[in-house]
N, C-alpha and C. Protein backbone atom coordinates (compact mmCIF):
# COMPACT_ATOMS: atom_id res chain seq x y z
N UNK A 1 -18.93 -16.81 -12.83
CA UNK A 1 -18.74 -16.24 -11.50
C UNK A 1 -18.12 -14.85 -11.63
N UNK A 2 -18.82 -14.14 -11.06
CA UNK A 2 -18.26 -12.47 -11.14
C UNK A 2 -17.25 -12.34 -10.41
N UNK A 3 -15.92 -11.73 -10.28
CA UNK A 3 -15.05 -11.06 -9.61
C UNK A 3 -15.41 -9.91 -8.96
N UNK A 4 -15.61 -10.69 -7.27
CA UNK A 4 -16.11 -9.15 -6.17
C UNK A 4 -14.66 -8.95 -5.60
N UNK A 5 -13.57 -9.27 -6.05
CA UNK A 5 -12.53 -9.15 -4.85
C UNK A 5 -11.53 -9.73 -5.45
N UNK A 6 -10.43 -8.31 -5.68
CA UNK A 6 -8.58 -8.72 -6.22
C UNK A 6 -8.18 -8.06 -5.23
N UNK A 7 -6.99 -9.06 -4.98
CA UNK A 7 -6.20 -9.11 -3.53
C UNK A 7 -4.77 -8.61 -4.37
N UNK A 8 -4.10 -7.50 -3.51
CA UNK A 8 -2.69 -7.14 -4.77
C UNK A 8 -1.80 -6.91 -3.33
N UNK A 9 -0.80 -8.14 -4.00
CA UNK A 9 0.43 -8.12 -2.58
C UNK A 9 1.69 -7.95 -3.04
N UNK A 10 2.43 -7.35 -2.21
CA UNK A 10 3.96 -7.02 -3.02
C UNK A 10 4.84 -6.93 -1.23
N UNK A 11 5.84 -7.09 -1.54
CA UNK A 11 6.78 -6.78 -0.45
C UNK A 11 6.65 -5.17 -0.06
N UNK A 12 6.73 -5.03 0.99
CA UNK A 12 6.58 -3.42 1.55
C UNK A 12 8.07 -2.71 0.53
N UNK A 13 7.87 -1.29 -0.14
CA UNK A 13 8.08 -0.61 -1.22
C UNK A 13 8.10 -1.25 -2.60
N UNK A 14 7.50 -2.25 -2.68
CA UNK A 14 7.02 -3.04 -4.52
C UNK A 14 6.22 -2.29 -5.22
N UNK A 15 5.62 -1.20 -4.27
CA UNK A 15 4.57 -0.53 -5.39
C UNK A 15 2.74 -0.56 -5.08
N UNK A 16 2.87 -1.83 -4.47
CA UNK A 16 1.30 -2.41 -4.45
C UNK A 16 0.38 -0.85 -4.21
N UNK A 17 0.81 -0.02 -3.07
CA UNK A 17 -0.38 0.93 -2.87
C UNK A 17 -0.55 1.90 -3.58
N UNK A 18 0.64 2.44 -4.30
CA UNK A 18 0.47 3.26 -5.60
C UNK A 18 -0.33 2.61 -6.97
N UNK A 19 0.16 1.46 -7.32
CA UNK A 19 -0.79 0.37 -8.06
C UNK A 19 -2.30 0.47 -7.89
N UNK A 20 -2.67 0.34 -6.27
CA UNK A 20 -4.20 0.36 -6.45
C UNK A 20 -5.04 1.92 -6.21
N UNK A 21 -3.81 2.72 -5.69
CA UNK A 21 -4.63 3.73 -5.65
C UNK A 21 -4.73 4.81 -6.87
N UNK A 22 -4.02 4.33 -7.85
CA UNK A 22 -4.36 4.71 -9.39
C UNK A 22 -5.19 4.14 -10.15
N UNK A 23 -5.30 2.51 -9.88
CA UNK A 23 -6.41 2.12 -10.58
C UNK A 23 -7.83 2.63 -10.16
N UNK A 24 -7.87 2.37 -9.13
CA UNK A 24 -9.27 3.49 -8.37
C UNK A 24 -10.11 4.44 -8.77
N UNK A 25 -8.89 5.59 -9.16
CA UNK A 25 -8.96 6.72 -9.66
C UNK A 25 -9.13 6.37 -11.37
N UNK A 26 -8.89 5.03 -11.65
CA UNK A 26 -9.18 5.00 -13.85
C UNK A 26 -10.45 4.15 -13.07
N UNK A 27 -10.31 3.34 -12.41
CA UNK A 27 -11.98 2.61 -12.53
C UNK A 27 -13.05 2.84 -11.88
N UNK A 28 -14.06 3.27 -11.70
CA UNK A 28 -15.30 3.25 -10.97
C UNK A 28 -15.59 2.16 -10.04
N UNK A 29 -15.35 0.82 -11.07
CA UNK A 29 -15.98 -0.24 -10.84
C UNK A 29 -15.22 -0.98 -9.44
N UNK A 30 -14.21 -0.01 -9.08
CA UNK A 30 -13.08 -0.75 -7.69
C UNK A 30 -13.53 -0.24 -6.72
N UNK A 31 -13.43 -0.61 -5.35
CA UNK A 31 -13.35 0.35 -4.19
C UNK A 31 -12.29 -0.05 -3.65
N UNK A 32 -11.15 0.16 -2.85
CA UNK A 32 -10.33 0.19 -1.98
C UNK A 32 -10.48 0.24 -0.70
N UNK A 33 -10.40 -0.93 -0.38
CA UNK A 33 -11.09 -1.13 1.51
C UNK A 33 -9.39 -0.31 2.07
N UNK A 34 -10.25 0.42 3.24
CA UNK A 34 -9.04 1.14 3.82
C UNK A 34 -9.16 0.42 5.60
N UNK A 35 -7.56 -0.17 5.29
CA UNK A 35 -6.97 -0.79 6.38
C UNK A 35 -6.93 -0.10 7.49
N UNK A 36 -6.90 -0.41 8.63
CA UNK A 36 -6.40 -0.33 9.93
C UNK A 36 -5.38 -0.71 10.90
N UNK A 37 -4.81 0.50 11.06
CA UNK A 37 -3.35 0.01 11.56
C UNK A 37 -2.95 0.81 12.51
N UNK A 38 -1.95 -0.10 13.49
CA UNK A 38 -1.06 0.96 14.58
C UNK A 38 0.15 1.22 14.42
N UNK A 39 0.37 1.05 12.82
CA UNK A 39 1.76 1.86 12.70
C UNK A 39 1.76 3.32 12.63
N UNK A 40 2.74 4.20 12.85
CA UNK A 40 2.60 5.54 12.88
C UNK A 40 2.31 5.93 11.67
N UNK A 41 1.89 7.56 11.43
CA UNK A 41 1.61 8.17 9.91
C UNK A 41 2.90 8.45 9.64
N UNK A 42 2.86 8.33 8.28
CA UNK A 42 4.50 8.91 8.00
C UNK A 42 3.79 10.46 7.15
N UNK A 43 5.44 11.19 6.70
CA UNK A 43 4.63 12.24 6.25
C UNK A 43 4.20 12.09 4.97
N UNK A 44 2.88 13.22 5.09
CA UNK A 44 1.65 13.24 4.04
C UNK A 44 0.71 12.42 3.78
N UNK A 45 0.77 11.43 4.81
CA UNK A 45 -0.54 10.65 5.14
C UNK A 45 -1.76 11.57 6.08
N UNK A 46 -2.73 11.27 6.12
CA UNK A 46 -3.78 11.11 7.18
C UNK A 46 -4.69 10.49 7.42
N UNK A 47 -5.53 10.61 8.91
CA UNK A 47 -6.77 9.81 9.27
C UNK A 47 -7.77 9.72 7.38
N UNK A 48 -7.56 8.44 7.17
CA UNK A 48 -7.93 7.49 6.29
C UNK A 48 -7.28 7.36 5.05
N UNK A 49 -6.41 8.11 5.24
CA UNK A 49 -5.07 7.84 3.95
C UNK A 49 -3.69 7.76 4.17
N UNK A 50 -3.03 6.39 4.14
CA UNK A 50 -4.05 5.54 3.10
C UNK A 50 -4.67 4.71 4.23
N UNK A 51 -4.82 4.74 5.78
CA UNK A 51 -4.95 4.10 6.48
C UNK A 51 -6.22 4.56 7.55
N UNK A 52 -6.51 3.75 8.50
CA UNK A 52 -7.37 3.89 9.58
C UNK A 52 -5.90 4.02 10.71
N UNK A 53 -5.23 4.92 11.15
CA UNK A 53 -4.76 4.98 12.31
C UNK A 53 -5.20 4.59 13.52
N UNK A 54 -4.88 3.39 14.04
CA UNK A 54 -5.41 3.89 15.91
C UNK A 54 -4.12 3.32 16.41
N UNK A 55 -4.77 3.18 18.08
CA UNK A 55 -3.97 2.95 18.83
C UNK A 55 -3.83 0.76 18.72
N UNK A 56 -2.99 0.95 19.65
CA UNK A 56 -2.81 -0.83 19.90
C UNK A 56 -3.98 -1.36 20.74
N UNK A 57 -4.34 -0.50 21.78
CA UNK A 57 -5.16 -0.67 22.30
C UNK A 57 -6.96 -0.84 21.72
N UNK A 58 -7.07 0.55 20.75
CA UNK A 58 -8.31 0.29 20.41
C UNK A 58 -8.29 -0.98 19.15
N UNK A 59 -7.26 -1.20 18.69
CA UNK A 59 -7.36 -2.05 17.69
C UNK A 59 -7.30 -3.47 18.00
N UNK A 60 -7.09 -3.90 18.87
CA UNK A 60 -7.48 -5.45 20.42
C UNK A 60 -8.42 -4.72 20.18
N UNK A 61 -9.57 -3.96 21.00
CA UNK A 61 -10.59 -4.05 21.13
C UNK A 61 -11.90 -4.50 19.57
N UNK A 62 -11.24 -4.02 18.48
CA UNK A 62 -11.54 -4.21 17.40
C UNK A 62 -11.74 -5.36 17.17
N UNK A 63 -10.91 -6.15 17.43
CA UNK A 63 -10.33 -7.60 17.13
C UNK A 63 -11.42 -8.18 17.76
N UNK A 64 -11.26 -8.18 19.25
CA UNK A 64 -12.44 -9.13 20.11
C UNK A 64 -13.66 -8.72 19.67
N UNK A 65 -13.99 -7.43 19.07
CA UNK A 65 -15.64 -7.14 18.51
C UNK A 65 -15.75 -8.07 17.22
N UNK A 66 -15.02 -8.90 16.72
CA UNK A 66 -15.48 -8.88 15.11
C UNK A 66 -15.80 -8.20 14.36
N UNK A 67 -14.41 -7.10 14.97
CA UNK A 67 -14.52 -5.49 13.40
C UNK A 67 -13.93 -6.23 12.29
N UNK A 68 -12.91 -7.33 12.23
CA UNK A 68 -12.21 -7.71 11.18
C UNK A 68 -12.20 -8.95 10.56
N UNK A 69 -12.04 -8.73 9.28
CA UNK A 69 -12.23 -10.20 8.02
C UNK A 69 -10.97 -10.98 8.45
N UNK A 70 -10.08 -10.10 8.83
CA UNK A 70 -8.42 -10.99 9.24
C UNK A 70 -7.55 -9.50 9.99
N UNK A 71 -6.52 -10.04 10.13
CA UNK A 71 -5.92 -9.14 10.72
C UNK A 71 -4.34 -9.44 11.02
N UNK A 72 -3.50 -9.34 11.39
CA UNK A 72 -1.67 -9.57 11.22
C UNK A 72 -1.33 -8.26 11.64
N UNK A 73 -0.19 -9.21 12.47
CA UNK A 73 0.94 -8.23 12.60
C UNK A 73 2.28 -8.55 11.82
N UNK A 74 2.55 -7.35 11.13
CA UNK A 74 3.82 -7.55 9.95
C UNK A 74 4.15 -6.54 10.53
N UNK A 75 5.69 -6.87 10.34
CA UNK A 75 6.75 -6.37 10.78
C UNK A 75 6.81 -6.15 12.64
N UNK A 76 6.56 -4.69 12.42
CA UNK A 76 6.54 -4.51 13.70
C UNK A 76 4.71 -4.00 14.54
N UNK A 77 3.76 -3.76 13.22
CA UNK A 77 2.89 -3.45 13.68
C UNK A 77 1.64 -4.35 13.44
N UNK A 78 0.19 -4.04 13.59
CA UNK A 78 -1.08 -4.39 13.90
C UNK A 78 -1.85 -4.01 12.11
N UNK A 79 -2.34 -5.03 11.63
CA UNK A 79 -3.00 -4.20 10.05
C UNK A 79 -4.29 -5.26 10.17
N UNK A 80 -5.54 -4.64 10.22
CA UNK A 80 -6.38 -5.15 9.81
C UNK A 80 -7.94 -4.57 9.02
N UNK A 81 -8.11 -5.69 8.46
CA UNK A 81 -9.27 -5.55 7.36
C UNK A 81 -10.08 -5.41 7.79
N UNK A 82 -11.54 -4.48 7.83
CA UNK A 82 -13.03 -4.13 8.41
C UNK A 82 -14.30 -4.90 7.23
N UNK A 83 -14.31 -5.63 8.44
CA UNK A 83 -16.21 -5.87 7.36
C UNK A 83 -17.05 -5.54 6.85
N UNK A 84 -16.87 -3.88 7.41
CA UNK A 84 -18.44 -3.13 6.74
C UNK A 84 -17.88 -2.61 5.98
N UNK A 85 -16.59 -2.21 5.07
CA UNK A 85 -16.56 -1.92 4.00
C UNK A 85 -16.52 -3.03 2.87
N UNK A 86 -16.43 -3.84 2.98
CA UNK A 86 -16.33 -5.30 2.40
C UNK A 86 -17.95 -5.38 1.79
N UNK A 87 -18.90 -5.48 2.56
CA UNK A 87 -20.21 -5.35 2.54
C UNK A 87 -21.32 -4.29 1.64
N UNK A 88 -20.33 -3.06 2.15
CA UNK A 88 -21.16 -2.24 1.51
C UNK A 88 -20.66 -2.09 0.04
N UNK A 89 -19.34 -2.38 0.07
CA UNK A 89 -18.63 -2.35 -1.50
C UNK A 89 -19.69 -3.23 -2.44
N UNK A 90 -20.27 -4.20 -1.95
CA UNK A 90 -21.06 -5.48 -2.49
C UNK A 90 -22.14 -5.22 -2.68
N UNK A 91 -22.59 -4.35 -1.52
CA UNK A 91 -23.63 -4.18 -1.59
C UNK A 91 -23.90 -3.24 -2.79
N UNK A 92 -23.20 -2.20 -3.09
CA UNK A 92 -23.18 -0.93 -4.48
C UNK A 92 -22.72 -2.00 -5.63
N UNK A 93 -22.88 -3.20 -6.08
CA UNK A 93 -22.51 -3.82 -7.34
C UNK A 93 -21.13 -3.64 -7.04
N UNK A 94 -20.26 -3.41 -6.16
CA UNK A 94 -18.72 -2.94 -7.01
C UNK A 94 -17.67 -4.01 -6.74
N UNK A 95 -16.44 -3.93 -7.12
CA UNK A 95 -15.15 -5.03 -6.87
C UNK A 95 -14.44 -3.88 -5.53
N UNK A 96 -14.47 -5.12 -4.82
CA UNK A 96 -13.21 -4.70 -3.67
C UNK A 96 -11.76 -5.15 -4.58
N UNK A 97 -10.78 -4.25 -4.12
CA UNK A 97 -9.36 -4.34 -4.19
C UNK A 97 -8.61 -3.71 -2.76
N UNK A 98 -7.89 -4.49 -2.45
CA UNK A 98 -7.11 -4.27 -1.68
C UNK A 98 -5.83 -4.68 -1.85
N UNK A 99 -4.92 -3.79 -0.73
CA UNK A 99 -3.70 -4.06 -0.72
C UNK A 99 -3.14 -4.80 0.46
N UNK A 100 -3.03 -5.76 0.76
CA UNK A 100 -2.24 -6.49 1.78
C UNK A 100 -1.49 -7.04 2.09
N UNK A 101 -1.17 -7.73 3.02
CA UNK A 101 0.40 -8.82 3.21
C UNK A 101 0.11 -9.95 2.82
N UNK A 102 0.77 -10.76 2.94
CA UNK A 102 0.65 -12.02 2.50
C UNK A 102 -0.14 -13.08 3.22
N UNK A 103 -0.01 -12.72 4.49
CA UNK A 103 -0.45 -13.18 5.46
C UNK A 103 -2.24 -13.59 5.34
N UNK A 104 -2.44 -11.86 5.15
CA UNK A 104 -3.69 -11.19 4.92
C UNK A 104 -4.38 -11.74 3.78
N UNK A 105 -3.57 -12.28 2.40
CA UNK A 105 -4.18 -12.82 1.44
C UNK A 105 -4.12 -14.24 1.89
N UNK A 106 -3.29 -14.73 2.33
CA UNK A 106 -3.85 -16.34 2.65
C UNK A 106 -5.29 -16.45 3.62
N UNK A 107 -5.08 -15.61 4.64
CA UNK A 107 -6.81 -15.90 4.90
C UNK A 107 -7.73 -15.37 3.99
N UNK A 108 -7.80 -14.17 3.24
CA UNK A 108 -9.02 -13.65 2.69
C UNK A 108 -9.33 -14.93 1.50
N UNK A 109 -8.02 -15.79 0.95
CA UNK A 109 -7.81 -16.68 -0.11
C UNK A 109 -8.78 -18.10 0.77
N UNK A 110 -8.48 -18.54 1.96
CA UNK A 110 -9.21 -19.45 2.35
C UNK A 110 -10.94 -18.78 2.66
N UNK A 111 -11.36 -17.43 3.14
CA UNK A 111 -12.66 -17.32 3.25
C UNK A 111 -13.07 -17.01 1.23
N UNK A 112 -12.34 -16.48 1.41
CA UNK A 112 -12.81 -16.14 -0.66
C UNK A 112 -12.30 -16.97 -1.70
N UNK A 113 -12.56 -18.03 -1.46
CA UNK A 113 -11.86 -18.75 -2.32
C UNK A 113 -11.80 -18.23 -4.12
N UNK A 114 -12.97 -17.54 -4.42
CA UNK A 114 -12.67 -16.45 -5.98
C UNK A 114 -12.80 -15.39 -5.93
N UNK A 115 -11.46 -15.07 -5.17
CA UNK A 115 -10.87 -13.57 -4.87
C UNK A 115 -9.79 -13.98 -6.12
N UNK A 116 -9.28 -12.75 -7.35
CA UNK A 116 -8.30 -12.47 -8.08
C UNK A 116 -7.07 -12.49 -7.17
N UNK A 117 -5.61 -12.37 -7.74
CA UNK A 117 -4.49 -12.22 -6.91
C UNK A 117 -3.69 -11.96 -7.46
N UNK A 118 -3.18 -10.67 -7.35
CA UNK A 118 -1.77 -10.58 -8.37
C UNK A 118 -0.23 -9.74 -6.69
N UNK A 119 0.45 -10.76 -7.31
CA UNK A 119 1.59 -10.23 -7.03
C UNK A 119 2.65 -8.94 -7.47
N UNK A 120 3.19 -8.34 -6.67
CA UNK A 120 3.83 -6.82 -7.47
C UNK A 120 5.34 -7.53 -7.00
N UNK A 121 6.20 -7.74 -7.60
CA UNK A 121 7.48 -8.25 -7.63
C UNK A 121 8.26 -6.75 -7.76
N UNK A 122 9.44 -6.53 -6.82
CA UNK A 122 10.70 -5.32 -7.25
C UNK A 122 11.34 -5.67 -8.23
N UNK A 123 12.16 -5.15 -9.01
CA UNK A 123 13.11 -5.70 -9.78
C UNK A 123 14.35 -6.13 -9.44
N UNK A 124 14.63 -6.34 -8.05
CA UNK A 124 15.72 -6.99 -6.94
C UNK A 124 15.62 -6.62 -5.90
N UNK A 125 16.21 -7.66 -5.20
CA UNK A 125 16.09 -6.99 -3.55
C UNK A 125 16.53 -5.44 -3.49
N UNK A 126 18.00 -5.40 -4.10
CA UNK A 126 18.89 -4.21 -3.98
C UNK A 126 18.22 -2.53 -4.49
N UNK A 127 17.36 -3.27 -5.35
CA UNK A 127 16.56 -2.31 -5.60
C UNK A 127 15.18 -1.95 -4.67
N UNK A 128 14.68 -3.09 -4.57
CA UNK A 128 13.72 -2.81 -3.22
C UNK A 128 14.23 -2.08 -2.24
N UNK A 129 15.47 -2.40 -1.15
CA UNK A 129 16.25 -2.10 -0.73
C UNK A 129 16.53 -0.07 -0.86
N UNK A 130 16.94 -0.07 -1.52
CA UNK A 130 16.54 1.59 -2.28
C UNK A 130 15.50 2.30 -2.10
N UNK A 131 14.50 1.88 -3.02
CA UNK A 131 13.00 2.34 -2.31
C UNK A 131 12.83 2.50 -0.86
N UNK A 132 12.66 1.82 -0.69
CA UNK A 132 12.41 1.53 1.15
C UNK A 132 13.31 2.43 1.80
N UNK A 133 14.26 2.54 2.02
CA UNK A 133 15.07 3.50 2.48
C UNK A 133 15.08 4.98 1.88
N UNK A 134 14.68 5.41 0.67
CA UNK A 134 14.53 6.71 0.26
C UNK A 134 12.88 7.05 0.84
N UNK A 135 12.10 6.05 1.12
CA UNK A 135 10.92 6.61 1.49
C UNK A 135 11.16 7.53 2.47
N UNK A 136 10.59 8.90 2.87
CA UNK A 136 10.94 10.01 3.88
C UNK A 136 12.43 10.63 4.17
N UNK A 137 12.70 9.95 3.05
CA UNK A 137 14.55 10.43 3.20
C UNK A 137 15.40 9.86 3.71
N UNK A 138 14.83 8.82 4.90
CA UNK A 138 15.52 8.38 6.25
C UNK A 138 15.11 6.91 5.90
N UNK A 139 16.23 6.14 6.20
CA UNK A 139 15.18 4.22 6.36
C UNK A 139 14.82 4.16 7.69
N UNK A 140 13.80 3.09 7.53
CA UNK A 140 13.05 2.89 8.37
C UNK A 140 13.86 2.18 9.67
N UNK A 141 13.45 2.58 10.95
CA UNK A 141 14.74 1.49 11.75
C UNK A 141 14.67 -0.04 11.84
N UNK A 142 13.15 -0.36 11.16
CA UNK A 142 13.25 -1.69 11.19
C UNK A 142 13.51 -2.21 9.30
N UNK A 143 14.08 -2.00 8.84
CA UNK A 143 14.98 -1.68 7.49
C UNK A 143 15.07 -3.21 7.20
N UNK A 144 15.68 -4.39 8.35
CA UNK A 144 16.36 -5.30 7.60
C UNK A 144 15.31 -6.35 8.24
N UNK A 145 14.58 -5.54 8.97
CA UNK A 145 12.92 -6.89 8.91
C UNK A 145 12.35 -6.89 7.95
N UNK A 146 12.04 -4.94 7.18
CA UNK A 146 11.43 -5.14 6.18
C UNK A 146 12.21 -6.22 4.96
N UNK A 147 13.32 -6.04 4.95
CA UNK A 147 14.01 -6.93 3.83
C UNK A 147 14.22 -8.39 4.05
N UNK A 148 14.33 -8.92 5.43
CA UNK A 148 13.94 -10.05 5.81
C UNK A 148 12.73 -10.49 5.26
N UNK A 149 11.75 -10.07 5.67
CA UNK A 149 10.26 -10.32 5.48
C UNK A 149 9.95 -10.53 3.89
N UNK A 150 10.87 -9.40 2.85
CA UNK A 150 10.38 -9.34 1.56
C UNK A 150 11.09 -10.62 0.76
N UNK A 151 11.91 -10.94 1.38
CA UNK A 151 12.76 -12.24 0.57
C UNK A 151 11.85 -13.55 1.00
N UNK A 152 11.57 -13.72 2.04
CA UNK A 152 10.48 -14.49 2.35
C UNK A 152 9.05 -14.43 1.74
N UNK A 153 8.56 -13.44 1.50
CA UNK A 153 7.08 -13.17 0.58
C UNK A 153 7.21 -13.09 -0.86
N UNK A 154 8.66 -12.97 -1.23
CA UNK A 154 8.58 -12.81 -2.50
C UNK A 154 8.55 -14.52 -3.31
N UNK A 155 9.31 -15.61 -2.43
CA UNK A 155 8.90 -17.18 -2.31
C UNK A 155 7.54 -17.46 -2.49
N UNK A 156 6.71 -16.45 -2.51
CA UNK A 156 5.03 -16.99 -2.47
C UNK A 156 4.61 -16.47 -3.51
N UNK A 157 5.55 -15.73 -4.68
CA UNK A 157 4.70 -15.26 -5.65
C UNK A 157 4.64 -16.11 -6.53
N UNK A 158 4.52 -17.15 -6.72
CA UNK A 158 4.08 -17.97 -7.75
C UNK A 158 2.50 -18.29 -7.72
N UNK A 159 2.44 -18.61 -6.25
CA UNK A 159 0.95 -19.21 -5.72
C UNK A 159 0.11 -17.88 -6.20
N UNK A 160 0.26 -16.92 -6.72
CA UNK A 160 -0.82 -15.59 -7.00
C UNK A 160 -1.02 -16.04 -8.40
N UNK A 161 -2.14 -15.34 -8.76
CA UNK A 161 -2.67 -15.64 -10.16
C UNK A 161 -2.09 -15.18 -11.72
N UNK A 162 -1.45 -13.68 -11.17
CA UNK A 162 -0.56 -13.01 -11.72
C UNK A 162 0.29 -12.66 -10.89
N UNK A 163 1.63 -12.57 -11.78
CA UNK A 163 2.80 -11.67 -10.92
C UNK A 163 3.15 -10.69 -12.12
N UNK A 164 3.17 -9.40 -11.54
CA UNK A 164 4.22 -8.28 -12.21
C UNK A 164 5.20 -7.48 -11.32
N UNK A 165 6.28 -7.64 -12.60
CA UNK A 165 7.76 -6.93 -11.87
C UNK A 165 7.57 -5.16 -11.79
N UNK A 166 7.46 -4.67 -10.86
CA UNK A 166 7.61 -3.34 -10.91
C UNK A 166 8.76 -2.52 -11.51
N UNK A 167 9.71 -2.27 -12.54
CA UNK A 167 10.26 -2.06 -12.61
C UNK A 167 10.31 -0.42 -13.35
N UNK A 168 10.03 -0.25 -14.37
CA UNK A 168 9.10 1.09 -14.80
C UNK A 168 7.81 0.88 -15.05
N UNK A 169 7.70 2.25 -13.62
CA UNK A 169 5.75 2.35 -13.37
C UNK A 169 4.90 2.01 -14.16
N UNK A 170 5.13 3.39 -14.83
CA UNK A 170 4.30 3.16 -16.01
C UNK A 170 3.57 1.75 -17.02
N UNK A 171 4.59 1.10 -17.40
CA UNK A 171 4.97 -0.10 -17.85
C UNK A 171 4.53 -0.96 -17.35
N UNK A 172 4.84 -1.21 -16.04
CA UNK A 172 3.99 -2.02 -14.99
C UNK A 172 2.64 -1.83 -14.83
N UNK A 173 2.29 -0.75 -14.40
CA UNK A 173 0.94 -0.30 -14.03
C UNK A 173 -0.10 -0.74 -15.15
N UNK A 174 0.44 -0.22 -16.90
CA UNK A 174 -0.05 -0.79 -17.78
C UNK A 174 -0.63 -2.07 -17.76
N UNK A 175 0.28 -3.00 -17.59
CA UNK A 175 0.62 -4.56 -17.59
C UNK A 175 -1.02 -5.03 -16.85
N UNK A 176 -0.61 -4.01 -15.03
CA UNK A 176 -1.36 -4.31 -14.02
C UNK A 176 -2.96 -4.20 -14.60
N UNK A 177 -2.91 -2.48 -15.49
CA UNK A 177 -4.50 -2.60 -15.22
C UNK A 177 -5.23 -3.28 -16.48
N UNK A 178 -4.41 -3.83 -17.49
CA UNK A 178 -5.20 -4.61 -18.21
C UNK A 178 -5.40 -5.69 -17.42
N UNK A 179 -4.77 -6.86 -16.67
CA UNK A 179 -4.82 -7.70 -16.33
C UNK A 179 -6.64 -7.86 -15.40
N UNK A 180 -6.55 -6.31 -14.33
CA UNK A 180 -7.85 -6.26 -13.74
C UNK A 180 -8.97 -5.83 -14.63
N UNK A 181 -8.96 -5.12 -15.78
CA UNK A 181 -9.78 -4.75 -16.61
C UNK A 181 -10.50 -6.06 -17.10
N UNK A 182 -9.72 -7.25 -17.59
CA UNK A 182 -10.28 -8.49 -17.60
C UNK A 182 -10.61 -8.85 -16.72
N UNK A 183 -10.31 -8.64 -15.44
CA UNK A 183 -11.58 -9.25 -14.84
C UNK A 183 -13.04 -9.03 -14.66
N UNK A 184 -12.13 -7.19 -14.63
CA UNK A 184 -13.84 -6.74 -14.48
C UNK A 184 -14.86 -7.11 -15.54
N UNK A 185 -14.42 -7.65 -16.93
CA UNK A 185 -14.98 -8.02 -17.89
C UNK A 185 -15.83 -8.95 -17.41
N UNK A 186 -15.13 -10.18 -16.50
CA UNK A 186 -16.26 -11.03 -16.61
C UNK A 186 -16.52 -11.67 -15.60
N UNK A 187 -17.07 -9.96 -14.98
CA UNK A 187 -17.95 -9.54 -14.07
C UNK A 187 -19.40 -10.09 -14.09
């Protein structure tokens, strides 16, 4: 059975979107479905990086069309997955990877049942904690949902296929892209 689809989840600042958007850039063989969300851009993002921005409104409307494979609200906002990139990724021979919540991998895990899964673990809360708050200089005001939320998701990393500790990038990232390199092997 070929691997069309690794699911990579980490607590919000674990790393996960830097993780896949480097492997991307070493593999051909990945695409990166780009999410949709009504959280705000922070700076040096834009319309499709790393996200689909909309409103709350158009993204309900999304929902009732069957724009999405799944969809959640974490934390405080709206994130969901689109079908036609899912499709067309498949359709070009290639592996989807994405980055999502946990939430998001338990359904894509019940429709895909051989979807890959690796977990991105911090090297402590206190350190997560850090990250998250140096992101933009400023923490976020919902700071101790995000850390609520990550002590709770980090309880689920066993159920993933792999887990790696983020602790130096590099090191990690290593770890990470042999792990998908085997899969793509046996593709």
């Amino acid at each position: 059975m070929s691997t069309r689809m690794i699911i990579v989840v980490a607590p919000s600042g674990a790393g996960k979107s830097s993780f896949v958007d480097r492997i991307c850039l070493e593999e051909s063989r990945l695409v990166d479905v780009i999410t949709y969300t009504t959280r705000e851009m922070r700076a040096g993002e834009s319309a499709g990086h790393p996200y689909h921005f909309v409103s709350k409104d158009e993204f309900e409307r999304k929902i009732q069309e069957g724009f999405f494979v799944e969809w959640a609200k974490v934390h405080t906002n709206l994130y969901g997955t689109p079908w036609d990139q899912l499709r067309a990724a498949w359709a070009d021979g290639k592996c989807v990877i994405m980055d999502i919540d946990i939430q998001g991998a338990a359904t894509f895990r019940e429709k895909f049942p051989d979807a890959k899964t690796v977990f991105i673990l911090p090297p402590s809360i206190d350190e997560l904690r850090r990250r998250i708050a140096k992101r933009d200089n400023k923490a976020p005001k919902d700071l101790e949902v995000r850390m609520k939320n990550a002590e709770l998701e980090i309880q689920h990393a066993s159920k993933f296929d792999v887990q790696i500790v983020n602790d130096v990038f590099e090191t990690s990232f290593a770890e990470f892209k042999k792990v998908v390199e085997e899969w793509l092997r046996s593709r």
